[in-house]
Protein backbone atom coordinates (compact mmCIF):
# COMPACT_ATOMS: atom_id res chain seq x y z
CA UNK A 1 40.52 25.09 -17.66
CA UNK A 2 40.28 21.46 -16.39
CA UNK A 3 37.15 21.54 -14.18
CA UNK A 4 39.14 20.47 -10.90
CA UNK A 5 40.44 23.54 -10.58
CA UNK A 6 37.44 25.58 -11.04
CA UNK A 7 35.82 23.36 -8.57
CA UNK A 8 38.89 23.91 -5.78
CA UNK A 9 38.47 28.34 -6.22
CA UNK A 10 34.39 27.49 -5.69
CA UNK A 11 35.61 25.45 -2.50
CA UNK A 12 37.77 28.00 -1.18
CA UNK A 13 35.20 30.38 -2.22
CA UNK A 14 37.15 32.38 -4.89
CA UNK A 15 33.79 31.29 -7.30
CA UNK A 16 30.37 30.97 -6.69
CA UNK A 17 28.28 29.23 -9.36
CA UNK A 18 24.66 29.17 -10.02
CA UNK A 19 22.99 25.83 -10.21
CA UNK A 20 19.93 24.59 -12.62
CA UNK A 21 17.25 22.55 -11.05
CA UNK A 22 19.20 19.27 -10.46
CA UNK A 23 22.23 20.55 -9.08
CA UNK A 24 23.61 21.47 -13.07
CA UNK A 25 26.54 24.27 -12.74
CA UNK A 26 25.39 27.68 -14.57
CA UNK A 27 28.48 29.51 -16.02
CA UNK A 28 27.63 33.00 -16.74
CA UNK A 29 29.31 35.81 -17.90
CA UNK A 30 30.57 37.08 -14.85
CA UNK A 31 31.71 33.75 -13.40
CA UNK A 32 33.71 33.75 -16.75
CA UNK A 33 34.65 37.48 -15.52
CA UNK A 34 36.19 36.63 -12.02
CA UNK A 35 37.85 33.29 -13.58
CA UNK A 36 39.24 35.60 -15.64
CA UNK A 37 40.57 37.85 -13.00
CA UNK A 38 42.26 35.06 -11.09
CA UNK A 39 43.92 33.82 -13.67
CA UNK A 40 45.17 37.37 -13.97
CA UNK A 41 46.16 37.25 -10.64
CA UNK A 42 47.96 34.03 -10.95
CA UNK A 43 50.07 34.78 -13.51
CA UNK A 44 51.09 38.34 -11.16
CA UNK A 45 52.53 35.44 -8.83
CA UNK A 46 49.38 35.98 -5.78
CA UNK A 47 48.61 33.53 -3.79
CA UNK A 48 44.69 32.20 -2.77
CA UNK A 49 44.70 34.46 -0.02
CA UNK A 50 45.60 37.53 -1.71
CA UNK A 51 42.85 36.47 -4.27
CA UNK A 52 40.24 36.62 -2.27
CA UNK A 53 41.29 39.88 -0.55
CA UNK A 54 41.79 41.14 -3.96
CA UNK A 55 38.48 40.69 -5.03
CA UNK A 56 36.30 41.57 -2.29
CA UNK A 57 38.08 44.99 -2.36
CA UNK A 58 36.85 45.01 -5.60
CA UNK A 59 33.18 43.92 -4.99
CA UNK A 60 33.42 46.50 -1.90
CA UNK A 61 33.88 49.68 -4.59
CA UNK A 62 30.98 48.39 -6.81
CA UNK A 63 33.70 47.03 -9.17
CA UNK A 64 32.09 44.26 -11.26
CA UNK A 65 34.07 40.88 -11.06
């Protein structure tokens, strides 16, 4: 995943990433999780919009993303 793209979703705030002292990007397992899930999204033709919606429904039922 070329890192552009995974920096456009954290600016349109379909990812949030920890940061290490010094500003260093933390991947964890469930960034990997909800890059996961967009990519699953993609590919069922949504947009950014519907992304988004998409997964704060989820995060609103206690679904982990």
């Amino acid at each position: 995943m070329p890192t552009l793209v995974l920096r456009h979703w954290e600016g349109v705030a379909l990812l949030a990433v920890e940061r290490h002292r010094g500003g260093e990007r933390r991947y964890g397992a469930a960034y990997m999780r909800r890059v996961a899930m967009i990519l699953m999204g993609m590919e069922a033709r949504l947009g950014l919009r519907e992304l988004s919606q998409m997964l704060a429904s989820l995060a609103r039922c206690h679904i982990r993303t």
